[in-house]
C-alpha atoms as a PDB file:
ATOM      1  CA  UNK A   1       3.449 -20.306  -9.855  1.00  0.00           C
ATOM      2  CA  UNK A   2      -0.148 -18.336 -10.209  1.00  0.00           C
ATOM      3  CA  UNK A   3      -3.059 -20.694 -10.904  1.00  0.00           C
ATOM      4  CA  UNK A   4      -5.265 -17.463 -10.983  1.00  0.00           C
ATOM      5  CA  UNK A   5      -6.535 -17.191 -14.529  1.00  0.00           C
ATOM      6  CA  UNK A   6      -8.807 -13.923 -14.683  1.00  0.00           C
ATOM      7  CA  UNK A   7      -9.818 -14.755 -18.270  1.00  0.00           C
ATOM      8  CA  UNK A   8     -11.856 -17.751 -17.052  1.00  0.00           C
ATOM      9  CA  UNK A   9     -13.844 -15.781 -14.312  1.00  0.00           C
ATOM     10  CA  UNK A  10     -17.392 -16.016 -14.272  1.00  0.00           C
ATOM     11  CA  UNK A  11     -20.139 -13.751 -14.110  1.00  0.00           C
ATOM     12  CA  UNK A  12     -21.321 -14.244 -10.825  1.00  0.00           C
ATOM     13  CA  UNK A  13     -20.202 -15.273  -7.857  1.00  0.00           C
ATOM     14  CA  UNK A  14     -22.756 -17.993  -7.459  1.00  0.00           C
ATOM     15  CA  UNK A  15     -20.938 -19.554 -10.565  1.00  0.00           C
ATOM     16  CA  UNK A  16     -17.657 -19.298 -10.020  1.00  0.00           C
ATOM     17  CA  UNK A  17     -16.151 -22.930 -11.174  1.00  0.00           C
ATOM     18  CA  UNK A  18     -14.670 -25.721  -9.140  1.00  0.00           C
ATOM     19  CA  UNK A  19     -12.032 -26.160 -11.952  1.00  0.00           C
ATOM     20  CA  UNK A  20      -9.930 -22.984 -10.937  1.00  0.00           C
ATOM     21  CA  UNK A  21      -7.168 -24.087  -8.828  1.00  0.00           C
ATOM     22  CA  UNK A  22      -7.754 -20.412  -7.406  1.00  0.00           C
ATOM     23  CA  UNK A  23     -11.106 -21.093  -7.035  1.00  0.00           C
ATOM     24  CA  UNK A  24     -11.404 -24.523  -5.845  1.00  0.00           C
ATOM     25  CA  UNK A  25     -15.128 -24.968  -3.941  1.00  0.00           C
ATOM     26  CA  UNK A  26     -15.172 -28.822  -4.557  1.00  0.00           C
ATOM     27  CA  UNK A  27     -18.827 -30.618  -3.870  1.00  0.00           C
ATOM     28  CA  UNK A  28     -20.737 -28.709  -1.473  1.00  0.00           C
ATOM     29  CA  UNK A  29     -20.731 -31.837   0.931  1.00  0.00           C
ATOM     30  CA  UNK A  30     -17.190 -32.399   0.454  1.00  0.00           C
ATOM     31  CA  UNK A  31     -17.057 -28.725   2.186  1.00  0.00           C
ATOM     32  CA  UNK A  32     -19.529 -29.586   5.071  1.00  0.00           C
ATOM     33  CA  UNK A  33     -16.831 -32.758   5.787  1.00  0.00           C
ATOM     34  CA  UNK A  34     -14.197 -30.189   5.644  1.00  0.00           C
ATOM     35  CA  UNK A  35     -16.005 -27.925   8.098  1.00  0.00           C
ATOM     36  CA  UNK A  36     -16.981 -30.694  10.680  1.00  0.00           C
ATOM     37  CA  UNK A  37     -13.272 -32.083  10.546  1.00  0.00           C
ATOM     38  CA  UNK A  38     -11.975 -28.849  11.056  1.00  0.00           C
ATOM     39  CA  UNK A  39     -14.508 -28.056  13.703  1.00  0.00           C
ATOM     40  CA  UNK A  40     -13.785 -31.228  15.499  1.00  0.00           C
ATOM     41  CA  UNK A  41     -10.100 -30.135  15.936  1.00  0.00           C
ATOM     42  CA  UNK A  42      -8.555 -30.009  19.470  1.00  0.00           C
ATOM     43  CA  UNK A  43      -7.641 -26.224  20.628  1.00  0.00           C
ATOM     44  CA  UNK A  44      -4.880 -27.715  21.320  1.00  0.00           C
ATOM     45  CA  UNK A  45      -3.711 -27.176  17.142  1.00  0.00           C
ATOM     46  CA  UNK A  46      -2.985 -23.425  17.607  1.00  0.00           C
ATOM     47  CA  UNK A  47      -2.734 -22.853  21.748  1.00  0.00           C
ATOM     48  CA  UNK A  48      -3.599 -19.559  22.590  1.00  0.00           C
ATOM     49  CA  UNK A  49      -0.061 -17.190  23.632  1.00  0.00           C
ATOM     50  CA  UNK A  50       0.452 -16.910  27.619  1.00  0.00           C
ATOM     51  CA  UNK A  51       0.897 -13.091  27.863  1.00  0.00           C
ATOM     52  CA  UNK A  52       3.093 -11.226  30.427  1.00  0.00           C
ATOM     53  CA  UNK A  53       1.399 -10.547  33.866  1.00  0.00           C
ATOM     54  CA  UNK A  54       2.821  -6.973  33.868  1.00  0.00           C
ATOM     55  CA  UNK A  55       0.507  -6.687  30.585  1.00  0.00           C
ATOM     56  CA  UNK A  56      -2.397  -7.867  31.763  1.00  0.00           C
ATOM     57  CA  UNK A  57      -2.079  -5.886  35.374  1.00  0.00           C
ATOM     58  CA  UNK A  58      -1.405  -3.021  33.315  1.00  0.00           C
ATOM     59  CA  UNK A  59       1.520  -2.736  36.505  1.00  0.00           C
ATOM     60  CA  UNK A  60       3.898  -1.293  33.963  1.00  0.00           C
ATOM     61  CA  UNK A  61       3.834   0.545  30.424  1.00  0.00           C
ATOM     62  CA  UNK A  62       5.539  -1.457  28.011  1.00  0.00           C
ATOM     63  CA  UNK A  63       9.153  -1.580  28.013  1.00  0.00           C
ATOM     64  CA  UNK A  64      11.315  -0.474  25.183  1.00  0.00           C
ATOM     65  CA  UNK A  65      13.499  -3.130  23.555  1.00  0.00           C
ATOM     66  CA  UNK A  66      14.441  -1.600  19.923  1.00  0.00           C
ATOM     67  CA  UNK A  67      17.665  -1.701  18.920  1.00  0.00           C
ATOM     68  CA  UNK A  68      19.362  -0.145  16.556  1.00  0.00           C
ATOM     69  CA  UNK A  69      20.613  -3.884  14.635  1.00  0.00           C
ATOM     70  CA  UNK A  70      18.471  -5.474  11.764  1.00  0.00           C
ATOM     71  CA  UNK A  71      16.844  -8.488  13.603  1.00  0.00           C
ATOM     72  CA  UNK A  72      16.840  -9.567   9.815  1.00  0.00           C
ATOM     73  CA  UNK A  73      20.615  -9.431   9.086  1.00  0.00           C
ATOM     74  CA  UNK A  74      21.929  -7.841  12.583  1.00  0.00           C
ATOM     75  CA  UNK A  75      23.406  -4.938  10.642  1.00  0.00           C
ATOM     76  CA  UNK A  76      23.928  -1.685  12.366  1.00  0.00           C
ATOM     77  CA  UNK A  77      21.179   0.841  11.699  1.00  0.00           C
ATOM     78  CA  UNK A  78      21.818   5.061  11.571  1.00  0.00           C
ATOM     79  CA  UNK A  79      19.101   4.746  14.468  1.00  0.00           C
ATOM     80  CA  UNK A  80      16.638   2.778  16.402  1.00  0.00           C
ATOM     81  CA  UNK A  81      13.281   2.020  14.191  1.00  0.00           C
ATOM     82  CA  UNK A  82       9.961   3.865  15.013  1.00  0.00           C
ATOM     83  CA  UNK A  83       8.183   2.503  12.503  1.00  0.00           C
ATOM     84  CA  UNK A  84       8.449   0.222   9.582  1.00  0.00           C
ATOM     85  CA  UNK A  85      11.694   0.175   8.107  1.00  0.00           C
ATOM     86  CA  UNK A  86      13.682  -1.127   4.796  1.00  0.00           C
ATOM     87  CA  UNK A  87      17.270  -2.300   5.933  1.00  0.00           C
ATOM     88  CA  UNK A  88      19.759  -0.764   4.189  1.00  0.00           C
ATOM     89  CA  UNK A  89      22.307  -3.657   4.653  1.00  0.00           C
ATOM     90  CA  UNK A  90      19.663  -6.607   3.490  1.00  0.00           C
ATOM     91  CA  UNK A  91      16.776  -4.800   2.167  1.00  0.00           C
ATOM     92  CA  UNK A  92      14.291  -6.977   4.428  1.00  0.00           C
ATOM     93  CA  UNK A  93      11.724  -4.758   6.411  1.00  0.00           C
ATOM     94  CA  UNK A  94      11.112  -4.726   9.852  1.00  0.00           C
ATOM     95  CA  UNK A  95       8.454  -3.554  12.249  1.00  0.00           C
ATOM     96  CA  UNK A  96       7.955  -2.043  15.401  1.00  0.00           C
ATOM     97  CA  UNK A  97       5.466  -4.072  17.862  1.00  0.00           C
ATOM     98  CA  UNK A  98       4.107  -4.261  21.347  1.00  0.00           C
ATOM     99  CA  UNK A  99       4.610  -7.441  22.356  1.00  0.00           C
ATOM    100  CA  UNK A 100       1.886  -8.362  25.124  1.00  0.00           C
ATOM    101  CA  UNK A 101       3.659 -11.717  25.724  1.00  0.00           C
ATOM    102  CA  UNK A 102       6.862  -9.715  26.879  1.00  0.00           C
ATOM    103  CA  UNK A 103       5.392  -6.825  27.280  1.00  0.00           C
ATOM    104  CA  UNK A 104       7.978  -4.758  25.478  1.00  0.00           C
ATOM    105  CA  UNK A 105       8.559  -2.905  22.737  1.00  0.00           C
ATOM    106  CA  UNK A 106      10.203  -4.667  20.162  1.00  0.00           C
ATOM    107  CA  UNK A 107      12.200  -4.670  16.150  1.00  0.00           C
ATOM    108  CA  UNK A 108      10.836  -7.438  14.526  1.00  0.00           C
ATOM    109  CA  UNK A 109      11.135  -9.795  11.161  1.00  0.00           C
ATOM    110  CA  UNK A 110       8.117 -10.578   9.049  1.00  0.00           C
ATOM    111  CA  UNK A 111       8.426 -14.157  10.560  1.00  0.00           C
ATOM    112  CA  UNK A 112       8.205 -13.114  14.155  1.00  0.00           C
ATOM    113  CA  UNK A 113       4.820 -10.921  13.271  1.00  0.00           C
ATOM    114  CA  UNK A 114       2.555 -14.104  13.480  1.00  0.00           C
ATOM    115  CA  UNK A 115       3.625 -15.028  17.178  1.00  0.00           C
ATOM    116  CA  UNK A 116       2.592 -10.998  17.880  1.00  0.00           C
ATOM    117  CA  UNK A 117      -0.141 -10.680  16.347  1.00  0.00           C
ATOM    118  CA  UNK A 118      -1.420 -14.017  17.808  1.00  0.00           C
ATOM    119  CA  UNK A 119      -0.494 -12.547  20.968  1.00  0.00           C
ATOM    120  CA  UNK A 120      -2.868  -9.415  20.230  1.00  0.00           C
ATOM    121  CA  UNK A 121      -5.869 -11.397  19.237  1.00  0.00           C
ATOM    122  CA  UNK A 122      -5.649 -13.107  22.720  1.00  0.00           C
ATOM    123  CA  UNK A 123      -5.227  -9.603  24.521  1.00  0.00           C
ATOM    124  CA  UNK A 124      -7.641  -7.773  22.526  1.00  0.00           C
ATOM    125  CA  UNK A 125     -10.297 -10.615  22.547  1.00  0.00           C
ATOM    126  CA  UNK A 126      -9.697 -11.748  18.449  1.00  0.00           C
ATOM    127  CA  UNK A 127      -8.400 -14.971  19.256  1.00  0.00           C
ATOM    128  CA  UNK A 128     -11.206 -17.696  18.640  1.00  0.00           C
ATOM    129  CA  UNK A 129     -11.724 -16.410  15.178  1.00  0.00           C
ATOM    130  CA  UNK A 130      -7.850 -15.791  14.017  1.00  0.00           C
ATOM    131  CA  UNK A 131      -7.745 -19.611  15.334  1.00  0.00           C
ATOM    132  CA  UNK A 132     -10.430 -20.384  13.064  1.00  0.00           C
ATOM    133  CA  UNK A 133      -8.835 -18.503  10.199  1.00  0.00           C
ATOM    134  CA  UNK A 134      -5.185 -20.743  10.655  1.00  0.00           C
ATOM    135  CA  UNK A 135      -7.983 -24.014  10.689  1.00  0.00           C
ATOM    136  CA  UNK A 136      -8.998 -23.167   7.653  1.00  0.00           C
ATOM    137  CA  UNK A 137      -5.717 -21.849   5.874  1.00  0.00           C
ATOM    138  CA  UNK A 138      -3.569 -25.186   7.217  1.00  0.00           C
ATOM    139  CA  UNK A 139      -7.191 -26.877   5.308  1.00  0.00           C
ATOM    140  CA  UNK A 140      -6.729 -24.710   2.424  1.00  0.00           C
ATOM    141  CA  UNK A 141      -2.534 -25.525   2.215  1.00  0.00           C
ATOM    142  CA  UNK A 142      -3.794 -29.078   2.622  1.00  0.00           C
ATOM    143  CA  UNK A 143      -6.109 -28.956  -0.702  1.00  0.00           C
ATOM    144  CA  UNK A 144      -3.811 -27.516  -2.946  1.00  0.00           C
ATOM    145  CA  UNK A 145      -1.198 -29.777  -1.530  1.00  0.00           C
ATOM    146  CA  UNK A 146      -3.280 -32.490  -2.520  1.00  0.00           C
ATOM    147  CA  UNK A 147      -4.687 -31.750  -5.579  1.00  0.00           C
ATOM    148  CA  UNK A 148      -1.647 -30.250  -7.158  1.00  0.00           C
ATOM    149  CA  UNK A 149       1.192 -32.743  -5.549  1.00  0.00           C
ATOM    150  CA  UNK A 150       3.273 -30.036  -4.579  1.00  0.00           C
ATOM    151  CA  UNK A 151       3.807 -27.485  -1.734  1.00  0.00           C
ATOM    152  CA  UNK A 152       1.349 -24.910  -2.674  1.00  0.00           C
ATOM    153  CA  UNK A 153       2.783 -21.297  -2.650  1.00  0.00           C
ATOM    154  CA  UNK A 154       1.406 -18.807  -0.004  1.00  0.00           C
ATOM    155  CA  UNK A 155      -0.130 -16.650  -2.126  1.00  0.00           C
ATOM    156  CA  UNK A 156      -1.978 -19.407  -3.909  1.00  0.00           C
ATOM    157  CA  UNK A 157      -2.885 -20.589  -0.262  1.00  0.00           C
ATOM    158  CA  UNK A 158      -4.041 -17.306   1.028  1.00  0.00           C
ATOM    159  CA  UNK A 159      -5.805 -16.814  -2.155  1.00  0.00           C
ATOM    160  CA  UNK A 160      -8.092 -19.942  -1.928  1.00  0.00           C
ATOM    161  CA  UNK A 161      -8.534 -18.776   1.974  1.00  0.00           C
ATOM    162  CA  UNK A 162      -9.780 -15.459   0.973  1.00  0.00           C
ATOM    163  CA  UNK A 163     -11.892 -17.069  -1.872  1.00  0.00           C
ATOM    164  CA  UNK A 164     -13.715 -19.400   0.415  1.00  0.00           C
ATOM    165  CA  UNK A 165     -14.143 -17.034   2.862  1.00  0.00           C
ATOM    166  CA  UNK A 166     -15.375 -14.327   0.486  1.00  0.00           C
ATOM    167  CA  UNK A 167     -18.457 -17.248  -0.688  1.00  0.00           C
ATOM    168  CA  UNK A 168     -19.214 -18.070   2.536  1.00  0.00           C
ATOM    169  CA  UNK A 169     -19.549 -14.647   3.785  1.00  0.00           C
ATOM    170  CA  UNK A 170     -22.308 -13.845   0.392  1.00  0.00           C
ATOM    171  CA  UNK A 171     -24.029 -16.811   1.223  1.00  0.00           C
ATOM    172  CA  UNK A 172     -24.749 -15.926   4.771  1.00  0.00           C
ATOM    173  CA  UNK A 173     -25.407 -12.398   3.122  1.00  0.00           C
ATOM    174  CA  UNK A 174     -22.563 -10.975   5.358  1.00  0.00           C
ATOM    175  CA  UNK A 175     -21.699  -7.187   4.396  1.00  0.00           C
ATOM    176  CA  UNK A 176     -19.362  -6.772   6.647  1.00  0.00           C
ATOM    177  CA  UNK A 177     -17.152  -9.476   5.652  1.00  0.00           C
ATOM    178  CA  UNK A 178     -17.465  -8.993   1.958  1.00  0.00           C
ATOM    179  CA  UNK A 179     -16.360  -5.963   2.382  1.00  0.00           C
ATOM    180  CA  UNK A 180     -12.792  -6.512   4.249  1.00  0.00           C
ATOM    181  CA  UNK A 181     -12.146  -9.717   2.411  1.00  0.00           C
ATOM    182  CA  UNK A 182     -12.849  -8.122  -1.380  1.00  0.00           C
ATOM    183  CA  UNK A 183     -10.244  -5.721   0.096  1.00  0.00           C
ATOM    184  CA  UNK A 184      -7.525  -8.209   1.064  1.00  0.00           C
ATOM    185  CA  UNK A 185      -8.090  -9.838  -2.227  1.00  0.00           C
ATOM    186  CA  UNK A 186      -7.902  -6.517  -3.667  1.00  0.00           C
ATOM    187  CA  UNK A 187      -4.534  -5.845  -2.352  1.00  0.00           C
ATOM    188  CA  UNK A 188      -3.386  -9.340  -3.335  1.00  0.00           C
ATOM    189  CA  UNK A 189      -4.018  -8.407  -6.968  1.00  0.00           C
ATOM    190  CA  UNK A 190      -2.066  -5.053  -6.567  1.00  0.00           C
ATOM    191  CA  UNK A 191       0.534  -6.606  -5.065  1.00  0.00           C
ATOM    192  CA  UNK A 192       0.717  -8.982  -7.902  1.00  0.00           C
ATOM    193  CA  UNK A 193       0.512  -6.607 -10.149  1.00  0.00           C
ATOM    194  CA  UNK A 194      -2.588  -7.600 -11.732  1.00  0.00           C
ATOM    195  CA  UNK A 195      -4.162  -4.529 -11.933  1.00  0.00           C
ATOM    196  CA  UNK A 196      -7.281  -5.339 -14.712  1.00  0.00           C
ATOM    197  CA  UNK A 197      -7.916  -8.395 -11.846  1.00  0.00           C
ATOM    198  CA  UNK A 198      -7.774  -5.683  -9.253  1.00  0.00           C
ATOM    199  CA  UNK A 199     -10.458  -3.639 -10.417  1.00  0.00           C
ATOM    200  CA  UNK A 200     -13.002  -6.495 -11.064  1.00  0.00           C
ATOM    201  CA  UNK A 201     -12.525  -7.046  -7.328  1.00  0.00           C
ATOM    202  CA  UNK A 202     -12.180  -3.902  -6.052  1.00  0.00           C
ATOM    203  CA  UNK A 203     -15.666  -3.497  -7.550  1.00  0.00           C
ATOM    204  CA  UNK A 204     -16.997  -5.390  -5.299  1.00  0.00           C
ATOM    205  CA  UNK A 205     -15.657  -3.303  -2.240  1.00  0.00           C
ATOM    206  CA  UNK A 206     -16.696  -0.135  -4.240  1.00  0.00           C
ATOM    207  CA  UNK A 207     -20.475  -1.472  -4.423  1.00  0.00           C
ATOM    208  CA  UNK A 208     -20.893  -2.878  -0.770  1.00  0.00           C
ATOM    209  CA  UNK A 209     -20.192   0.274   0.139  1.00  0.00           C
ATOM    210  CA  UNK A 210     -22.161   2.551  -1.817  1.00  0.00           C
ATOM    211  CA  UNK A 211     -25.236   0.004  -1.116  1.00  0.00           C
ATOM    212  CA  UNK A 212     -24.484   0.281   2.876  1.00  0.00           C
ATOM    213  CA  UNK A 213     -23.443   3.755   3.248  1.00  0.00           C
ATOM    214  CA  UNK A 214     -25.713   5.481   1.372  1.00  0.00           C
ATOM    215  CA  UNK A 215     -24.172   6.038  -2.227  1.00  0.00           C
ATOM    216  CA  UNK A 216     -20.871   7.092  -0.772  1.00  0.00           C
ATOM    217  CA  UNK A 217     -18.155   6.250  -2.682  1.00  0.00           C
ATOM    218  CA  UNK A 218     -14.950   5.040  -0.457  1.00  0.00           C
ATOM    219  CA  UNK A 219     -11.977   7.289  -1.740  1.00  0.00           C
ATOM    220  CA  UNK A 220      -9.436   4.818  -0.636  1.00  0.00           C
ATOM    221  CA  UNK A 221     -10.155   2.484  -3.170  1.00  0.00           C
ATOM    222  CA  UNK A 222     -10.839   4.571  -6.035  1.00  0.00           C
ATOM    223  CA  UNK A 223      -7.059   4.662  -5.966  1.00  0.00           C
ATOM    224  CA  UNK A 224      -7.044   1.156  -7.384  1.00  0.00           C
ATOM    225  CA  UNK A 225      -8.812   2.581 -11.143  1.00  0.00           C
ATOM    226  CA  UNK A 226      -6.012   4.846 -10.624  1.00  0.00           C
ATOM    227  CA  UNK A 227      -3.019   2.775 -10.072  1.00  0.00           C
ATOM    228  CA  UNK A 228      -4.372   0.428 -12.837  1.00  0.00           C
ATOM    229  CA  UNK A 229      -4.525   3.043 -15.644  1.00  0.00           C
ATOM    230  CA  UNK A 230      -1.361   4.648 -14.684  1.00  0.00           C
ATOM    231  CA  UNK A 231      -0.099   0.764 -15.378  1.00  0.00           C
ATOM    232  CA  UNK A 232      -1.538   0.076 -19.228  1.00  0.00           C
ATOM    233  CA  UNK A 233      -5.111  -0.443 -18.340  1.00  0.00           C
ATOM    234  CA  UNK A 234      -7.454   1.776 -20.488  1.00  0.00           C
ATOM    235  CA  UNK A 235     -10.802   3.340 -18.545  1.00  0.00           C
ATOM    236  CA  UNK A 236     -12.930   1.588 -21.136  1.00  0.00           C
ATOM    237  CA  UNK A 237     -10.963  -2.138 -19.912  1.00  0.00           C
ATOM    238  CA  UNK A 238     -11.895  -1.032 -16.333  1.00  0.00           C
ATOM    239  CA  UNK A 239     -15.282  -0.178 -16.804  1.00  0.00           C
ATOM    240  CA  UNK A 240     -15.600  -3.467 -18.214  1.00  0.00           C
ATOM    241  CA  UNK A 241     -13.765  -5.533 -15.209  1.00  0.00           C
ATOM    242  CA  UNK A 242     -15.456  -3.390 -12.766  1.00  0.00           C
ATOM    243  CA  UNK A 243     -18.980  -3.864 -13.745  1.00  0.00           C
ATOM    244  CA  UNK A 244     -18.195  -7.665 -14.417  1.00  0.00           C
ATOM    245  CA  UNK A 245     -17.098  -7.678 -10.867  1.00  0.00           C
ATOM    246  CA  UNK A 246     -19.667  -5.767  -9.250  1.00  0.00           C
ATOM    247  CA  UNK A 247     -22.449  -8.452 -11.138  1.00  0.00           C
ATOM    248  CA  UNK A 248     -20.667 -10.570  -9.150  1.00  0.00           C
ATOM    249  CA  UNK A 249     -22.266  -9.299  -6.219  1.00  0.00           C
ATOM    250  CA  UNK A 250     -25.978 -10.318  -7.283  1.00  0.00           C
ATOM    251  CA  UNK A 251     -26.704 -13.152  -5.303  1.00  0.00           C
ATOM    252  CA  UNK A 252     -27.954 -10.644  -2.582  1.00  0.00           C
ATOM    253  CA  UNK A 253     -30.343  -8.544  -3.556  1.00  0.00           C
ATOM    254  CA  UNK A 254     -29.304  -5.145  -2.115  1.00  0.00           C
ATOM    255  CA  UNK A 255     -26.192  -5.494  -4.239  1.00  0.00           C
ATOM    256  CA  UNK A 256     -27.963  -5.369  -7.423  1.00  0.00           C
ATOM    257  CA  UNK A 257     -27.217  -1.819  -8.600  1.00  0.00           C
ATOM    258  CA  UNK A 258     -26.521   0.054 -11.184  1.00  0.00           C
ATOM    259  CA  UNK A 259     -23.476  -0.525 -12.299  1.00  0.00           C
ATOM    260  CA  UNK A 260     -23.163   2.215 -14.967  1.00  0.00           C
ATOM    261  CA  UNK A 261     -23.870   4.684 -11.883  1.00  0.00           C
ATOM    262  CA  UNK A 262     -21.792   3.230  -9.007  1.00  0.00           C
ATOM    263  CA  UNK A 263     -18.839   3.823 -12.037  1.00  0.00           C
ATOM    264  CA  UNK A 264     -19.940   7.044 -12.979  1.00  0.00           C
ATOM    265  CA  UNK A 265     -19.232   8.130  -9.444  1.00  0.00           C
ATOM    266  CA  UNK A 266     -16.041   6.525  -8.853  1.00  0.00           C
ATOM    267  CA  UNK A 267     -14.679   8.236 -12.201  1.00  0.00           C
ATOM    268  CA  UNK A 268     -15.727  10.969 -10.599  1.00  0.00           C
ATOM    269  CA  UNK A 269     -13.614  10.741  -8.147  1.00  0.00           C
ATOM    270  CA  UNK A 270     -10.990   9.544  -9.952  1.00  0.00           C
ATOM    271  CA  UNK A 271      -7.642  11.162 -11.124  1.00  0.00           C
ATOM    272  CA  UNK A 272      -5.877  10.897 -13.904  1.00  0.00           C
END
């Protein structure tokens, strides 16, 4: 199901509307309740990973566990993963990990990537704020749950996550954040295919940049105008979405550019 309705996006992000099930703020001091609830969780919710000893010694480089079997559907690969890797039997991907808990090497399913990379936030000193983030996801499940009667889908729920996030981070005036969670909703977009949706937001990654690195334009995401006008959208559409999205940027000041500019440089960049 996609709740995400890019025809009924506003002009700013100050105004973006409670109504939007992919959009859902709700009254400012219903979020404060949700915040201090959430905040007044035990750690006990999400407890940190114990990782292996021989890890944290650093006693012993990691060991090497891949196989050459599918931990997806245990068929027999030509030879043991080194990277990412389509099965041929299933079609599922897996991924090679280090796996501080074990301290090994390891194949992995999609699934089993959470307990890793939990693992790594705790080893790499992460962990408080990917704890936060699962707070505030299981909160954002919970809403849609609610409010729709239904188990939400993931990308819905990730989607409202990145939303909320993405306003609390321009109200705080938070560059830094902006920029890394316009690019995960970005790549949302793309993955959904909505391309016209993917250049109003990629806009907004386009802009923070230019403003905070001194008019450079960040080639990696120029690729997005790309991708979308190899896919049916016309450069005079994306002009349109992308200075509609980069307006959306205006409740800081610093981000109030020139739009017509910032796009003449990424079309410069561009191509087609």
């Amino acid at each position: 199901m996609s709740w995400f309705k890019r025809k009924e996006k506003p002009q700013a992000v100050a105004a973006i509307s409670s109504e939007s099930p992919r959009n859902p703020l709700g009254p400012r001091n219903q979020e404060a309740a949700n915040a201090r609830a959430a905040a007044s969780k035990s750690t006990n919710l999400y407890p940190a990973p114990t990782l292996s000893q021989a890890w944290l010694d650093r006693s012993a480089p990691a060991e090497d566990r891949r196989t050459d079997l599918c931990p997806n559907c245990g068929g027999k690969l030509k030879k043991v993963p080194g990277a990412k890797t389509k099965c041929p039997h299933c079609g599922r991907q897996m991924y090679v990990r280090v796996d501080p808990r074990i301290n090994a090497t390891v194949v992995v399913t999609e699934a089993e990537l959470e307990g890793i990379d939990d693992a790594n936030a705790v080893a790499y000193g992460t962990w408080e704020e990917r704890r936060q983030d699962k707070i505030h996801r299981a909160a954002a499940r919970d809403r849609l749950r609610q409010k729709f009667g239904s188990t939400p889908d993931e990308a819905d729920v990730n989607w409202q996550f990145l939303n909320e996030k993405f306003l609390n981070a321009v109200a705080h005036d938070d560059g830094y954040v902006i920029f890394t969670v316009a690019g995960e909703m970005t790549e949302q977009l793309m993955r959904e295919k909505k391309y016209a949706d993917a250049v109003h937001m990629v806009a907004r990654v386009i802009v923070n940049w230019w403003v905070d690195e001194d008019h450079n334009i960040p080639p990696a995401w120029t690729a997005v105008i790309e991708k979308a006008a190899k896919n049916g959208v016309s450069l005079e559409d994306a002009q349109t979405a992308f200075i509609e999205g980069a307006r959306g940027l205006h409740a800081i000041p610093r981000y109030r550019v020139n739009e017509a500019e910032v796009w003449d440089g990424v079309i410069a960049q561009v191509r087609l």
